[in-house]
Protein backbone atom coordinates (compact mmCIF):
# COMPACT_ATOMS: atom_id res chain seq x y z
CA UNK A 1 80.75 82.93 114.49
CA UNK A 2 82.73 82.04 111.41
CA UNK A 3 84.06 78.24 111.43
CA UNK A 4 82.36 75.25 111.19
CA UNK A 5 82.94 73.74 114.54
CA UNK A 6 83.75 76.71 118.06
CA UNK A 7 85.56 74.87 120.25
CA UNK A 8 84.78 76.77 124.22
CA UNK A 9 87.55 75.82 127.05
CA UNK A 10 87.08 75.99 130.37
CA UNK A 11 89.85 78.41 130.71
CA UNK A 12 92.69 80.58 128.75
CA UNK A 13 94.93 77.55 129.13
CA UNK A 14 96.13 75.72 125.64
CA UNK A 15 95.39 72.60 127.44
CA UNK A 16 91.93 73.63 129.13
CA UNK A 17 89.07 70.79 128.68
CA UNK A 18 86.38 71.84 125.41
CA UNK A 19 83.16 72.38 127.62
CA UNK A 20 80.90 73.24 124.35
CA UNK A 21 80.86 73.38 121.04
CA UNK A 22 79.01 75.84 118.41
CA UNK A 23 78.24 75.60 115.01
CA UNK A 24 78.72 78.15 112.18
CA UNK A 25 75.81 80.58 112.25
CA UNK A 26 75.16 80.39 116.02
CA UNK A 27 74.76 82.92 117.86
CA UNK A 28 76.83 83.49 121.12
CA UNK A 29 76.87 86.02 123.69
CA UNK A 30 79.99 87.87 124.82
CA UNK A 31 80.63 88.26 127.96
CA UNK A 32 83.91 89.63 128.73
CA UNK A 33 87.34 90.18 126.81
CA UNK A 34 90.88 89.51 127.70
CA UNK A 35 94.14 90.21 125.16
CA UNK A 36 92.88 88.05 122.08
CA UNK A 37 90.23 85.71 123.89
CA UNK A 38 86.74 86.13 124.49
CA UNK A 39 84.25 85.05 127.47
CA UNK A 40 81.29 83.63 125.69
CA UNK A 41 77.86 81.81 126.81
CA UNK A 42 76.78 79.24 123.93
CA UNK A 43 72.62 78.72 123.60
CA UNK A 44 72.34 76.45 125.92
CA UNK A 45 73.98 78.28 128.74
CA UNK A 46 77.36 77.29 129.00
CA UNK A 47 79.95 79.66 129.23
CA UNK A 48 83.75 79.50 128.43
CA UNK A 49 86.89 80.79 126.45
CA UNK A 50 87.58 81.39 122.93
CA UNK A 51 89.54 83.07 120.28
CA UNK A 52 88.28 86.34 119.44
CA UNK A 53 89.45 86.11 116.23
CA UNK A 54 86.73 83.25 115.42
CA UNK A 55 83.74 85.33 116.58
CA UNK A 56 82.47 87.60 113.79
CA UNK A 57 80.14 91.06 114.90
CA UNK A 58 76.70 92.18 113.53
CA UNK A 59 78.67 94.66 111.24
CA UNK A 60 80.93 92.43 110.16
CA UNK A 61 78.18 90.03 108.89
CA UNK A 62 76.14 92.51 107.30
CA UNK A 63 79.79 93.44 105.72
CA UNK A 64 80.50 89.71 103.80
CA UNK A 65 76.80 89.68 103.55
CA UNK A 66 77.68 92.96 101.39
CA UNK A 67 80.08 91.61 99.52
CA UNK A 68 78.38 88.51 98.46
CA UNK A 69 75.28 90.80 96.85
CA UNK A 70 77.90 93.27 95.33
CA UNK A 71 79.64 90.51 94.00
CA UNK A 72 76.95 89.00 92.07
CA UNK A 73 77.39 91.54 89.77
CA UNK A 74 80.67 90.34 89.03
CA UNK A 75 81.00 87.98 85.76
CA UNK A 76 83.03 84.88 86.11
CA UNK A 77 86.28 84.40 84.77
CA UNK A 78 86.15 80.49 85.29
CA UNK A 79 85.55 77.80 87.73
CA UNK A 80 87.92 76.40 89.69
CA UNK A 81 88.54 73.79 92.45
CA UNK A 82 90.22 73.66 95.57
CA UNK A 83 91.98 70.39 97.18
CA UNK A 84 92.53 71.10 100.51
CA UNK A 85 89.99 72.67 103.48
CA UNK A 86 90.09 76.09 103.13
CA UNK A 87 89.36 79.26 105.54
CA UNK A 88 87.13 82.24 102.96
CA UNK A 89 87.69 85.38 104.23
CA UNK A 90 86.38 89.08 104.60
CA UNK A 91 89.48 90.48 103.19
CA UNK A 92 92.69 89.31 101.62
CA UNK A 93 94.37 88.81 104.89
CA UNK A 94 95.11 85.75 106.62
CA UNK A 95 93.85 87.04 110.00
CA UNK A 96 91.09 88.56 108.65
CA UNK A 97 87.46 87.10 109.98
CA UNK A 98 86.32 84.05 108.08
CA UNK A 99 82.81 83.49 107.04
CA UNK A 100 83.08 79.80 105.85
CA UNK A 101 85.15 77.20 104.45
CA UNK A 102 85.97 75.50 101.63
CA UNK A 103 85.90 71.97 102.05
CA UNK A 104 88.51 69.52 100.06
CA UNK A 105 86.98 69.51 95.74
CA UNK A 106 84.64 72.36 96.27
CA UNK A 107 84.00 74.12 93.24
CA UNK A 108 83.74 78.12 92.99
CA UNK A 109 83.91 80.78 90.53
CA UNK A 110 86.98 83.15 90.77
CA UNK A 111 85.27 86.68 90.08
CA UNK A 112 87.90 89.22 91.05
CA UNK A 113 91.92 89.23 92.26
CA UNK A 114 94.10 90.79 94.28
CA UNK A 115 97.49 91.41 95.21
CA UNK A 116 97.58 92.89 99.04
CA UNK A 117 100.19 93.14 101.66
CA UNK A 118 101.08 90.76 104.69
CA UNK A 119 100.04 92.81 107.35
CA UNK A 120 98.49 92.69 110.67
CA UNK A 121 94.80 92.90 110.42
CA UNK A 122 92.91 95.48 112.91
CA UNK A 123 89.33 94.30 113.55
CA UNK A 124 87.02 95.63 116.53
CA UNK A 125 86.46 92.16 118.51
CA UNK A 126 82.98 91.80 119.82
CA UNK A 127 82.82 93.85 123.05
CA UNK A 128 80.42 92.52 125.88
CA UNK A 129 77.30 94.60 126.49
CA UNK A 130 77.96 97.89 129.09
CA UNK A 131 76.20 97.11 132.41
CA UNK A 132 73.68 100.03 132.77
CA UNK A 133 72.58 98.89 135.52
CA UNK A 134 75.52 99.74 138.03
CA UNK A 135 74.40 103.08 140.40
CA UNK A 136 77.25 105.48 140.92
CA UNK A 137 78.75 105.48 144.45
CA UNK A 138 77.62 108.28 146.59
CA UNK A 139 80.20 109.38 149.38
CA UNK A 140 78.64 108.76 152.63
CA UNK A 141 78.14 111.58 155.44
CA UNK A 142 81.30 111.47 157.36
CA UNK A 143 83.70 111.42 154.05
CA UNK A 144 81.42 114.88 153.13
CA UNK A 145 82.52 116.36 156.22
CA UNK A 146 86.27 115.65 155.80
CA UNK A 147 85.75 117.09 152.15
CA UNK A 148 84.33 120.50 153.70
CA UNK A 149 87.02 120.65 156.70
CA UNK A 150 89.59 120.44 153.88
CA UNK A 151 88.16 123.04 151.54
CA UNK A 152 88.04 125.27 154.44
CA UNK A 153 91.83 125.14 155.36
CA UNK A 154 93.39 125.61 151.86
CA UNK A 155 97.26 125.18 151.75
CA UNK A 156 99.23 128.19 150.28
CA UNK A 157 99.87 128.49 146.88
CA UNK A 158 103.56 126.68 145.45
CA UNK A 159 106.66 129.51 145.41
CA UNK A 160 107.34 130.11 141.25
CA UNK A 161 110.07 127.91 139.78
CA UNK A 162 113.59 129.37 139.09
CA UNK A 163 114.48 130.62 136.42
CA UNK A 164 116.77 128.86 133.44
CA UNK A 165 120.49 129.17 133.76
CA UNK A 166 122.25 131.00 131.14
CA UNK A 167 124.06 128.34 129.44
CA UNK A 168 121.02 125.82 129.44
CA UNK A 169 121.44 125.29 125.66
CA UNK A 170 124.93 123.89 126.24
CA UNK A 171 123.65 122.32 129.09
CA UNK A 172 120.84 120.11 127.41
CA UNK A 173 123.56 118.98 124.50
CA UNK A 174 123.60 115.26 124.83
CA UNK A 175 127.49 113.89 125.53
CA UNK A 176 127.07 111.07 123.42
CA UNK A 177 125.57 113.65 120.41
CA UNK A 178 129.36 113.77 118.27
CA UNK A 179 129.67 109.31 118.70
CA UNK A 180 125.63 109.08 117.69
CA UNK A 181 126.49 111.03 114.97
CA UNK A 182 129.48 109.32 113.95
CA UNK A 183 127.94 105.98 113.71
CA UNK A 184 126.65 105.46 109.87
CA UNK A 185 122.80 105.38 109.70
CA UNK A 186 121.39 101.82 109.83
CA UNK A 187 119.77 99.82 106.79
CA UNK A 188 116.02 100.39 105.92
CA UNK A 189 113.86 98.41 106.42
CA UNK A 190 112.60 95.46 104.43
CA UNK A 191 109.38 95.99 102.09
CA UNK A 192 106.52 94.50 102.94
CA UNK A 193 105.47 91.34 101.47
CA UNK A 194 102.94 90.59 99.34
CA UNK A 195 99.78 87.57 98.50
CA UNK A 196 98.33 87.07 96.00
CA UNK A 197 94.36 86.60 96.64
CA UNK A 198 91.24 85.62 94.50
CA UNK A 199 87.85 87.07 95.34
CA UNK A 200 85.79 83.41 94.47
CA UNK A 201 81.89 83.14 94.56
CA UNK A 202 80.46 79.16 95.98
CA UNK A 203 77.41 77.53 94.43
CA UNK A 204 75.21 79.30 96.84
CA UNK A 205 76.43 83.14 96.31
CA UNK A 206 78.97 83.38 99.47
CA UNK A 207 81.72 85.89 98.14
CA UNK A 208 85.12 85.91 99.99
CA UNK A 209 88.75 85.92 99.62
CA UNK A 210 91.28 83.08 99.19
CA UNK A 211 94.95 82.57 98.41
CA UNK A 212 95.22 81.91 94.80
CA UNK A 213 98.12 79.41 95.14
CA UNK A 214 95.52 77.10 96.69
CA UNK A 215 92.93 77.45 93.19
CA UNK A 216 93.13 75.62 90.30
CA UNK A 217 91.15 76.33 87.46
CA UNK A 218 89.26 73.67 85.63
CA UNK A 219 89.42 73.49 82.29
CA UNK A 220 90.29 70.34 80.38
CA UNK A 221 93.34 68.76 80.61
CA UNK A 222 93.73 68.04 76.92
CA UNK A 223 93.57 72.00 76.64
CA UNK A 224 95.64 72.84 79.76
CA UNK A 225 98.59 70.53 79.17
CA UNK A 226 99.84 73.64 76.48
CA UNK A 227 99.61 76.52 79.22
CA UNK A 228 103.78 75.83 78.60
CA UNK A 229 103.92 76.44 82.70
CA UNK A 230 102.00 79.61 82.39
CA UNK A 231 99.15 79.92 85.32
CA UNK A 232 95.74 80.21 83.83
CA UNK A 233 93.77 83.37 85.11
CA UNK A 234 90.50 82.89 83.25
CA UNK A 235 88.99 80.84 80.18
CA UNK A 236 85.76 80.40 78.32
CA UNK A 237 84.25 78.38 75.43
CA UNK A 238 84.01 79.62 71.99
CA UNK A 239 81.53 77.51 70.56
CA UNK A 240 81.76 73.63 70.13
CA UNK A 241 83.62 71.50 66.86
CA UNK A 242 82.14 69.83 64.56
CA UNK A 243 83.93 66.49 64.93
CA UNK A 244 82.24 63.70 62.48
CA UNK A 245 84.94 60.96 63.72
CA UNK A 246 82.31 58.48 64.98
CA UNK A 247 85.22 56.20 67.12
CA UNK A 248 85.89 59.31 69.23
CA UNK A 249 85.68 58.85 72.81
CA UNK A 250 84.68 62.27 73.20
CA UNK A 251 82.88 63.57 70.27
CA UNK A 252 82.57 66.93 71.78
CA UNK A 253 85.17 69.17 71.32
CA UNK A 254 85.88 73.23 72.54
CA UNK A 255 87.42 76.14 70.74
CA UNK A 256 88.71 77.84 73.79
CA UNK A 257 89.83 81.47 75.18
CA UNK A 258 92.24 81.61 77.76
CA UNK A 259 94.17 84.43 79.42
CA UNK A 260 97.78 83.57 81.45
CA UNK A 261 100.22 84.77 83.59
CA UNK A 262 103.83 83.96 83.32
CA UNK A 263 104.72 84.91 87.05
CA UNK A 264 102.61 85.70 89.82
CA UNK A 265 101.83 88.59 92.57
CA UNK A 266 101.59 90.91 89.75
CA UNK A 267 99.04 93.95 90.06
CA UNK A 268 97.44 92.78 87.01
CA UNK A 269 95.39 89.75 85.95
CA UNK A 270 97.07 88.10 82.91
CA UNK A 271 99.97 89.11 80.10
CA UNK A 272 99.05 86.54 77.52
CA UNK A 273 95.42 86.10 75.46
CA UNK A 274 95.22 83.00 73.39
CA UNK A 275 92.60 81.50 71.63
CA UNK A 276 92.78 77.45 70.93
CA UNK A 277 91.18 75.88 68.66
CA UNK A 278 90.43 72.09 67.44
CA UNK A 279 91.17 71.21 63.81
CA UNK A 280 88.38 69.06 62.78
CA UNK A 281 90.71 67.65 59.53
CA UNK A 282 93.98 67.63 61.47
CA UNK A 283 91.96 66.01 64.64
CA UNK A 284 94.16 68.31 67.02
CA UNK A 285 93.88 71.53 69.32
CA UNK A 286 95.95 74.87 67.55
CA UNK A 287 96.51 78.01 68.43
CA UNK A 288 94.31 80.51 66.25
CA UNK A 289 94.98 83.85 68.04
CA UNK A 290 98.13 85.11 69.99
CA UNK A 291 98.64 88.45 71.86
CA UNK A 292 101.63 88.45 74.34
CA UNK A 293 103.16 91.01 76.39
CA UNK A 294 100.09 92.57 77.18
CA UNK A 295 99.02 93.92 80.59
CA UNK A 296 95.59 93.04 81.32
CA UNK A 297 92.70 93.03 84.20
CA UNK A 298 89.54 91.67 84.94
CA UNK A 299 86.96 91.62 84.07
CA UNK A 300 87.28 89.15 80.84
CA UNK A 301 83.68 88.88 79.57
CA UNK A 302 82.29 86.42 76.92
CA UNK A 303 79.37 87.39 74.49
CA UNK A 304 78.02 87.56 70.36
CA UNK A 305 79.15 90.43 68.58
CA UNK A 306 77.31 91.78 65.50
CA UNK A 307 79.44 91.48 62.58
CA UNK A 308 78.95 92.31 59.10
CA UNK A 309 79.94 91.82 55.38
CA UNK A 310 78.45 93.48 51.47
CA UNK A 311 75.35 91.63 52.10
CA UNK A 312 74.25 91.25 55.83
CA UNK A 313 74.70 91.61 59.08
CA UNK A 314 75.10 88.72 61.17
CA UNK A 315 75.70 87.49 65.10
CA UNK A 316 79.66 85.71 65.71
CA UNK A 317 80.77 84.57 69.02
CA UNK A 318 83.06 87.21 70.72
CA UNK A 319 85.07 88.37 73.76
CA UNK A 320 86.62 91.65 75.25
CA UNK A 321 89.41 91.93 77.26
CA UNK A 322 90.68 95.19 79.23
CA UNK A 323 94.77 95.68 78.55
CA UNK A 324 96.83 98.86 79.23
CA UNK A 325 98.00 100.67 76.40
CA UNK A 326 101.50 102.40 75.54
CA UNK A 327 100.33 105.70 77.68
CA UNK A 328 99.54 104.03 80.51
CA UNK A 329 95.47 103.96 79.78
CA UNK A 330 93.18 101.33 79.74
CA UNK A 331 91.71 100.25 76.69
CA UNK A 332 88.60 98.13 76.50
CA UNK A 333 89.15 95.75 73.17
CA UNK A 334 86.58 93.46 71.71
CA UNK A 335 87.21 90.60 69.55
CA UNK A 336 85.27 88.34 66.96
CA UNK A 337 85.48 85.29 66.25
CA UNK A 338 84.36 83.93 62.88
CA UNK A 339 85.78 80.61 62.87
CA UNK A 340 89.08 80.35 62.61
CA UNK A 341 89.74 83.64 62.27
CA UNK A 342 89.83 86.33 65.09
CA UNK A 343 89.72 90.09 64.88
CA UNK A 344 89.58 93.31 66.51
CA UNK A 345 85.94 95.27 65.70
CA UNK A 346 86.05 97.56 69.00
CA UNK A 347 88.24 99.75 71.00
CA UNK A 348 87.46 102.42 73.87
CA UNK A 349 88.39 103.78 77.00
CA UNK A 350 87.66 101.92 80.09
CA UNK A 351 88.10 103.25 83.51
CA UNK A 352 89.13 100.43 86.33
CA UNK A 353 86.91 99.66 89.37
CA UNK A 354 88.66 100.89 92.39
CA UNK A 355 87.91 98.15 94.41
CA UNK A 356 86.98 94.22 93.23
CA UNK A 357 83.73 94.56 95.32
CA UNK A 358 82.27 97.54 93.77
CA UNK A 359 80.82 96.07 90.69
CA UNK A 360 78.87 97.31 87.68
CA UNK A 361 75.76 95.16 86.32
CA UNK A 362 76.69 92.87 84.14
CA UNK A 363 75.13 94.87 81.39
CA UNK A 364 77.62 97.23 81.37
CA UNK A 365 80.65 95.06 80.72
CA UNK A 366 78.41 93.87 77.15
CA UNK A 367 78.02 95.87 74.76
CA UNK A 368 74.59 97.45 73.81
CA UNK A 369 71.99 95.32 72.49
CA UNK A 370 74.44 92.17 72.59
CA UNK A 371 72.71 88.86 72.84
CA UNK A 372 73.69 86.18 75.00
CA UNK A 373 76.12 83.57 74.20
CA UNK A 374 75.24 79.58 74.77
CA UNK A 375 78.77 77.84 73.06
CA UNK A 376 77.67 74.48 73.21
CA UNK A 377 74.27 75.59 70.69
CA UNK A 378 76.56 76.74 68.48
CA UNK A 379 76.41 74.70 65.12
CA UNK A 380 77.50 76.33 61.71
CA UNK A 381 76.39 75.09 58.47
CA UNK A 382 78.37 73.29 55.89
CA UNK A 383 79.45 76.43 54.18
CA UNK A 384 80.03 77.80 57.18
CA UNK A 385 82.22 75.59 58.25
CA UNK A 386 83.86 75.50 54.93
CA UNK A 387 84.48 78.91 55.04
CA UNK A 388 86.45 78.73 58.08
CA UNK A 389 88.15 76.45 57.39
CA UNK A 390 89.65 78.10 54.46
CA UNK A 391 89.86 81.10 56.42
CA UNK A 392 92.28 79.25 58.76
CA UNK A 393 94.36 77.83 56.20
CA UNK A 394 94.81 80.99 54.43
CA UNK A 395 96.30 81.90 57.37
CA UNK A 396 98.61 79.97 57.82
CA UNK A 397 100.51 81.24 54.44
């Protein structure tokens, strides 16, 4: 069963008394079906009436069950909390079966998205067991000679049927056929409306599906206040300031990457990449990095990139991003970031998932021999940090 608390009634009636109660991850065992309500007798025996809709099969466990390993595959594209109970279901449908729920300041990662029509969803309810154990009826003595008398006095066989008349094709014209005609041919229908869904991972590696209007991702409000009413799709840390102010509150401060959508139920992920940074002299968050008008999916992934200049080869923090170009292909881009400066040292072809689910490893979205990122370890020296920022300021010219 999928929520946290079955409620079983007496009887199919709205207003029929609760006679038991189950808890999520009990078993139950069906006993008969009727429309969209199920017979069911709880562990300890009691039997009663519930929603079918609540009860959730072998297969379909072993199905979310399947998604949750498949999607741990999946990098994250930020965490994000939830303020309200919420149903997490096997597929972006509202009426789909639901695994678990979200209860109010849960935080999960959002992994994949969606955008799926409102639709009825057709799931197989549990069926009760067949009864094997029923003996077919045999026809008792007297009924077998009634069956033999019969046989033995066959009736004729039916006369052929007439023929068709010869004006049958004017015959079978409908009198209504010339107004039906006339009358002008009605409207079509309305499309099909759409949701927009997030595929979200919990704490404990449940995967499911939930509306991404009830989401909100949790990055800083110092940092999220200039979105400029743009949603937030994903976001990541760069590597961490180096702020000397000793009276700050919060000595710790972010360069950030963020990726944002100006309207939603969109096919795609995000239209704007931004990178933010804090100005250690100017004590103050700035954009360092600006692409707009982009269309872009998931996944965003976060790693160091090998850069290099006359004299060595060195490791910069670095993302990649997946956008469409001006044919209509995906391009895979990757990006450095040497500190206040940001650059493009990669592009290829990248082919899209088909669905959210089916993942690749996580070392496939990297690229080869890249070594993990920790932002907050990141500390540059002085010239280092001199460098960039002089690199910044230059610019700005």
């Amino acid at each position: 069963m999928g929520p946290l608390t079955l409620n079983v009634k007496q009887s199919l009636s709205s207003s029929a008394p609760v006679v038991a109660t189950a808890k999520q991850g009990e078993r139950v065992e069906v006993l008969q079906t009727r429309r969209s309500f199920t017979r069911v007798r709880t562990a300890l025996g009691i039997e009663g009436w519930t929603e079918a809709r609540h009860l959730l099969s072998t297969e379909q466990i072993k199905e979310m069950r399947s998604i949750s390993e498949q999607s741990s595959m999946l990098p994250s594209q930020g965490t994000a909390t939830v303020f309200q109970l919420r149903n997490v279901h096997a597929a972006p449908n509202l009426n789909s079966p639901s695994s678990h729920q979200l209860v109010e300041n849960s935080v999960v990662e959002v992994i994949g998205h969606r955008l799926a029509p409102r639709v009825p969803f057709r799931s197989a309810p549990p069926t009760p067991p067949k009864n094997t154990t029923q003996k077919r009826k045999t026809p008792k003595p007297k009924e077998k000679e009634k069956e033999k008398s019969r046989g033995a006095l066959a009736p004729p066989p039916p006369p052929p049927p007439p023929g068709l008349p010869r004006n049958w094709l004017e015959l079978s014209k409908s009198p209504f056929a010339k107004k039906e005609a006339a009358k002008p041919a009605q409207d079509a229908p309305p499309p099909p409306r759409f949701d927009d869904w997030s595929l979200i991972r919990t704490k404990d590696g449940k995967a499911g599906w939930v509306m991404t209007s009830s989401l909100s991702m949790m990055i800083p409000d110092e940092v999220a206040q200039y979105a400029e009413g743009r949603r937030i799709t994903s976001y990541f840390k760069l590597g961490e300031a180096q702020v000397k102010d000793a009276e700050s509150k919060d000595p710790k401060k972010f360069h950030w990457l963020w990726t944002t959508i100006a309207k939603g139920q969109q096919n795609y992920e995000f239209d704007q990449i931004r990178v933010f940074i804090f100005n250690t002299r100017r004590n103050r968050y700035e954009t360092a990095y600006m692409e707009r008008n982009v269309t872009g999916y998931y996944p965003v992934t976060q790693m160091m990139v090998e850069v290099s200049n006359r004299k060595e080869k060195y490791n910069v923090p670095g993302f990649s991003v997946i956008i469409e170009d001006k044919d209509g292909g995906l391009v895979k881009k990757t990006y450095a970031f040497e500190g206040y400066r940001v650059r493009v040292i990669q592009k290829e072809p990248w082919k899209r998932l088909a669905e959210t689910a089916q993942a690749k490893p996580m070392s496939d979205l990297l690229p080869a021999n890249a070594p993990a990122m920790d932002p907050s370890t990141i500390k540059l020296s002085w010239w280092e940090s001199l460098k960039q920022k002089l690199n910044f300021f230059g610019s700005k010219k």
